[in-house]
C-alpha atoms as a PDB file:
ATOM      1  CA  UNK A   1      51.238 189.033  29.890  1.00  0.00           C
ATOM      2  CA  UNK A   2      51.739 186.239  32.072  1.00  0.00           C
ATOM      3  CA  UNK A   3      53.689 188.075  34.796  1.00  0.00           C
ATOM      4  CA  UNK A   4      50.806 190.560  34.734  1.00  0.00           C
ATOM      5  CA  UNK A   5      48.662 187.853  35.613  1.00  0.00           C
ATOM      6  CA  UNK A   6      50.286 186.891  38.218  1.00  0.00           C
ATOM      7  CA  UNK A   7      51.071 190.128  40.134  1.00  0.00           C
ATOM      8  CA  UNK A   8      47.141 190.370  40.055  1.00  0.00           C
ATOM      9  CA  UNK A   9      46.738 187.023  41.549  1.00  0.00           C
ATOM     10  CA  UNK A  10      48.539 187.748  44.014  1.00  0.00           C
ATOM     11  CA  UNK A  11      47.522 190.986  44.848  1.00  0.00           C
ATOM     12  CA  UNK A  12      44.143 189.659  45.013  1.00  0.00           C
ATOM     13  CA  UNK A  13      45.294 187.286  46.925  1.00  0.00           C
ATOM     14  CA  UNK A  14      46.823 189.924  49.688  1.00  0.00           C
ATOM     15  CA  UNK A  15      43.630 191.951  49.408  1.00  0.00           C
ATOM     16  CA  UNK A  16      41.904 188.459  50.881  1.00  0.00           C
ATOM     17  CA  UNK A  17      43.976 187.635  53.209  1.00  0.00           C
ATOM     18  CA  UNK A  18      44.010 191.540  54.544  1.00  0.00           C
ATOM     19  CA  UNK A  19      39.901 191.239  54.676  1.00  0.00           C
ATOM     20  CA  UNK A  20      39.896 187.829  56.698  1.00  0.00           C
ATOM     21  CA  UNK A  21      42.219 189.062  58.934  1.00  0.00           C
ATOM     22  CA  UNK A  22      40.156 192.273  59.365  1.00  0.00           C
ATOM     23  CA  UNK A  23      37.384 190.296  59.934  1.00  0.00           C
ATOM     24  CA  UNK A  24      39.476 188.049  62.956  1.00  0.00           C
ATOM     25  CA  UNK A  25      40.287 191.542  64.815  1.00  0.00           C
ATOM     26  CA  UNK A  26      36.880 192.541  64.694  1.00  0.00           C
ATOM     27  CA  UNK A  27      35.462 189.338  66.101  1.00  0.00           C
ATOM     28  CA  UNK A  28      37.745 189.745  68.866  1.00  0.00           C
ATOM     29  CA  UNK A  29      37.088 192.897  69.462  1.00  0.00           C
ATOM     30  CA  UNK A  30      33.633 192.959  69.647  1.00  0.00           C
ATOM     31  CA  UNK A  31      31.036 191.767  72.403  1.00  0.00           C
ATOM     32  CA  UNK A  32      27.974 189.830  72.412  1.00  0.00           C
ATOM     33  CA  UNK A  33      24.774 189.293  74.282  1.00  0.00           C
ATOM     34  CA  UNK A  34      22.424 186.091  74.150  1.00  0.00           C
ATOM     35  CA  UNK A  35      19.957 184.851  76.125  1.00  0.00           C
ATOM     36  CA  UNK A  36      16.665 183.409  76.148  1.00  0.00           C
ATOM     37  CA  UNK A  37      13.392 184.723  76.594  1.00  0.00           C
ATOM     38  CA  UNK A  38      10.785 183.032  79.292  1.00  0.00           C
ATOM     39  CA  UNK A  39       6.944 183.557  79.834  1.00  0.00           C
ATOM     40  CA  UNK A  40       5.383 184.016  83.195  1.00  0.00           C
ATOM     41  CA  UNK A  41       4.499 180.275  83.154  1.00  0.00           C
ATOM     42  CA  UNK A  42       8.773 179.517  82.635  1.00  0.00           C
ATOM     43  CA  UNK A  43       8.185 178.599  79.070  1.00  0.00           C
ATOM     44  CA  UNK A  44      10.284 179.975  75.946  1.00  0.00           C
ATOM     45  CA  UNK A  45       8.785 182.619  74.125  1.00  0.00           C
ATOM     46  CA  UNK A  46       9.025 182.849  70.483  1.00  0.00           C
ATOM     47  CA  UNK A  47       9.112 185.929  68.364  1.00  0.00           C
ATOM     48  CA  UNK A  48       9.939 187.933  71.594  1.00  0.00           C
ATOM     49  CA  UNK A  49      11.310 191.496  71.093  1.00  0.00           C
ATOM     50  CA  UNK A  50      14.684 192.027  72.766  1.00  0.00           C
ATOM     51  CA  UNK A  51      15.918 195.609  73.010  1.00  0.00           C
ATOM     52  CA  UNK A  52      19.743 196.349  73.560  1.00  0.00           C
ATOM     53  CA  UNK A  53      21.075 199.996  73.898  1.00  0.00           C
ATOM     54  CA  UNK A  54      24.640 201.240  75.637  1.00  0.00           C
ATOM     55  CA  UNK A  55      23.576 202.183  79.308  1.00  0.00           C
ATOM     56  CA  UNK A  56      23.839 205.999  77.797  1.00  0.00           C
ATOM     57  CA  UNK A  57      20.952 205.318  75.964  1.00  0.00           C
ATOM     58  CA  UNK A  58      22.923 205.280  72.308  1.00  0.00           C
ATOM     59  CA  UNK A  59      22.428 203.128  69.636  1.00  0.00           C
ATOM     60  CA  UNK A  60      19.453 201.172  70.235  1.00  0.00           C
ATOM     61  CA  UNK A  61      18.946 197.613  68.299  1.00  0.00           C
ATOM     62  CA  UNK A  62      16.509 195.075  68.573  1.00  0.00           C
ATOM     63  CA  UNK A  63      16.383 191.271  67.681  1.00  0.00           C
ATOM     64  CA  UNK A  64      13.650 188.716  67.970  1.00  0.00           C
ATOM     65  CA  UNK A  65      13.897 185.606  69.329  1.00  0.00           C
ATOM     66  CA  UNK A  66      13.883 182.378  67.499  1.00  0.00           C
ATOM     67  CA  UNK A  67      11.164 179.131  67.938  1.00  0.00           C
ATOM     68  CA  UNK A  68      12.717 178.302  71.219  1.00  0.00           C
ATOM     69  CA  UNK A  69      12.987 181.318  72.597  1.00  0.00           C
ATOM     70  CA  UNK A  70      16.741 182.347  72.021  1.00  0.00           C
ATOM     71  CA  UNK A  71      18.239 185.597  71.443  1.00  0.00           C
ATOM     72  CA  UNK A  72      21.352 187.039  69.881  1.00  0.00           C
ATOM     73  CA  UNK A  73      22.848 190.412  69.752  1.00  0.00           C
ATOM     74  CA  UNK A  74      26.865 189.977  68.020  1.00  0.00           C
ATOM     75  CA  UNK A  75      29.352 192.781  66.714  1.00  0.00           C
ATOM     76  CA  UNK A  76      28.023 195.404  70.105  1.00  0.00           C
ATOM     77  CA  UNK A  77      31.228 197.286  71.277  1.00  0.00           C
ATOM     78  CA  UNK A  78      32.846 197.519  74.297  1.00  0.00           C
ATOM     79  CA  UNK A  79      30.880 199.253  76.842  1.00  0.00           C
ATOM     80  CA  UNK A  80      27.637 198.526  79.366  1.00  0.00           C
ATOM     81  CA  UNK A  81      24.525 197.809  77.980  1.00  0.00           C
ATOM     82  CA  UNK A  82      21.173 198.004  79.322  1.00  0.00           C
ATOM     83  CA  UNK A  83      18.628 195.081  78.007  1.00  0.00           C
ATOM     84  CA  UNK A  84      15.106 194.333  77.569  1.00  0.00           C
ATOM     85  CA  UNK A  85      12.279 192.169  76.326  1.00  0.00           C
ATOM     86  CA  UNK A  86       8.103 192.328  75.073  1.00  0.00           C
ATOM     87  CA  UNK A  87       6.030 190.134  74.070  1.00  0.00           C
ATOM     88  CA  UNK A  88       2.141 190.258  73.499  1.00  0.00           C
ATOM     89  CA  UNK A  89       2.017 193.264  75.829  1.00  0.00           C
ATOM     90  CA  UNK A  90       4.079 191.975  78.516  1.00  0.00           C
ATOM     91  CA  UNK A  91       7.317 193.075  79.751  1.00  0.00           C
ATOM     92  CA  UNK A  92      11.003 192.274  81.291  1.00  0.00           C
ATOM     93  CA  UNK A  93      12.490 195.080  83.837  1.00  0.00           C
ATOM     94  CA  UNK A  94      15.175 195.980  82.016  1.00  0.00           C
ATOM     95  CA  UNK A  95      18.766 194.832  83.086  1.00  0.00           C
ATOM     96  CA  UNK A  96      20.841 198.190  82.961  1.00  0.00           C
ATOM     97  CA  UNK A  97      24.396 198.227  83.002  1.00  0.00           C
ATOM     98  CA  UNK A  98      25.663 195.044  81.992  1.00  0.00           C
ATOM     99  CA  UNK A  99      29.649 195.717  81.754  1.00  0.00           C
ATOM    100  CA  UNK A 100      30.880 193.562  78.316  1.00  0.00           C
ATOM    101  CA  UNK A 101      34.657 194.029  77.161  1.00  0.00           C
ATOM    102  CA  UNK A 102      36.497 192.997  74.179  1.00  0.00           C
ATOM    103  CA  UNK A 103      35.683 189.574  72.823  1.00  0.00           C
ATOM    104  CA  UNK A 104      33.443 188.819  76.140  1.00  0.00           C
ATOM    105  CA  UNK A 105      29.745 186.967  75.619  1.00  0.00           C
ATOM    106  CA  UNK A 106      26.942 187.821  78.071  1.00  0.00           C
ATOM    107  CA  UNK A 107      24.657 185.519  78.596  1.00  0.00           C
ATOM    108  CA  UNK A 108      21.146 186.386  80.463  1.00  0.00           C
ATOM    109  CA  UNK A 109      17.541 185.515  80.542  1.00  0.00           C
ATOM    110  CA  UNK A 110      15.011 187.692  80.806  1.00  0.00           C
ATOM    111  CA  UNK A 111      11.227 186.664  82.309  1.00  0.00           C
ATOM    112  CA  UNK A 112       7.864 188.388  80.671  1.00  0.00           C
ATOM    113  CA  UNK A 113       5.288 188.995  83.282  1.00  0.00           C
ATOM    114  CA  UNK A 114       2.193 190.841  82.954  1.00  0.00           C
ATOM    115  CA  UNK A 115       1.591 194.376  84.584  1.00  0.00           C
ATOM    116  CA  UNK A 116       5.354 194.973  84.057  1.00  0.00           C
ATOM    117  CA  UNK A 117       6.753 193.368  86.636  1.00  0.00           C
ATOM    118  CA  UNK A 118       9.058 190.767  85.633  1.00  0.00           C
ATOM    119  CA  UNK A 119      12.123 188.975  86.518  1.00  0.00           C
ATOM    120  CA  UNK A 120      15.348 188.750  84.732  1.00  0.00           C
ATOM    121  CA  UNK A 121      19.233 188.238  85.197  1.00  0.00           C
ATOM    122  CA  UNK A 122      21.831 185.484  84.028  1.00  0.00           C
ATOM    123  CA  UNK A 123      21.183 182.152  83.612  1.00  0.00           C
ATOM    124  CA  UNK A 124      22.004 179.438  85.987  1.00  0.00           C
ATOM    125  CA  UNK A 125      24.608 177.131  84.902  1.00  0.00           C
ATOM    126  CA  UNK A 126      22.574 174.108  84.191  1.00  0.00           C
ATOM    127  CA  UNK A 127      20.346 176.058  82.275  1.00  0.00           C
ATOM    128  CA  UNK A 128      22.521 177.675  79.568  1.00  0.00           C
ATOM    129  CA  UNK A 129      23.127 175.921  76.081  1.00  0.00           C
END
């Protein structure tokens, strides 16, 4: 009885250990895109919609942004991506064909502007956070 106990303990045991390091692989393996979202007047916008899709046009998936205007978009595979965001009727251009690889973060801001025309592209580096 006891011995039974134990082979389960540590088979459960392996079984963890096999899922965490799944879970390590997969982090590495996958890309990421964050940003933040500005207004026409430069200021964060919250509950933005940002649309990310692979420059094919598959997969589509959408995130809002969060009280201070940032953006996330984890677990995307390797590939380029075109990106997007809308807000009370206004619009980014999107940025199409952003090239991410394996484990890579992207980060890029993207500027609503009325009439859809808009600015957008990476952030400088003493903006990003």
């Amino acid at each position: 009885m006891k011995r039974r106990g134990l082979v389960r303990a540590i088979l459960l045991t392996l079984a963890v250990c096999a899922s965490v390091a799944q879970a390590q692989r997969s982090k590495k393996d996958s890309v990421t895109i964050k940003g933040i979202v500005l207004g026409a007047d430069g200021k964060p916008v919250s509950a933005a919609a940002v649309t990310c899709q692979s420059s094919a046009g598959i997969k589509p998936r959408a995130v809002h942004t969060d009280s201070k205007g940032h953006y996330l978009i984890t677990g995307l595979k390797e590939d380029s991506y075109d990106i997007r965001a809308s807000a009370n009727g206004a619009y980014s251009d999107w940025e199409r064909n952003i090239p991410l690889r394996k484990g890579q973060t992207k980060e890029i801001a993207l500027r609503l502007l009325n009439g859809n025309t808009a600015l957008s592209g990476n952030l400088p580096a003493k903006q990003k956070q």
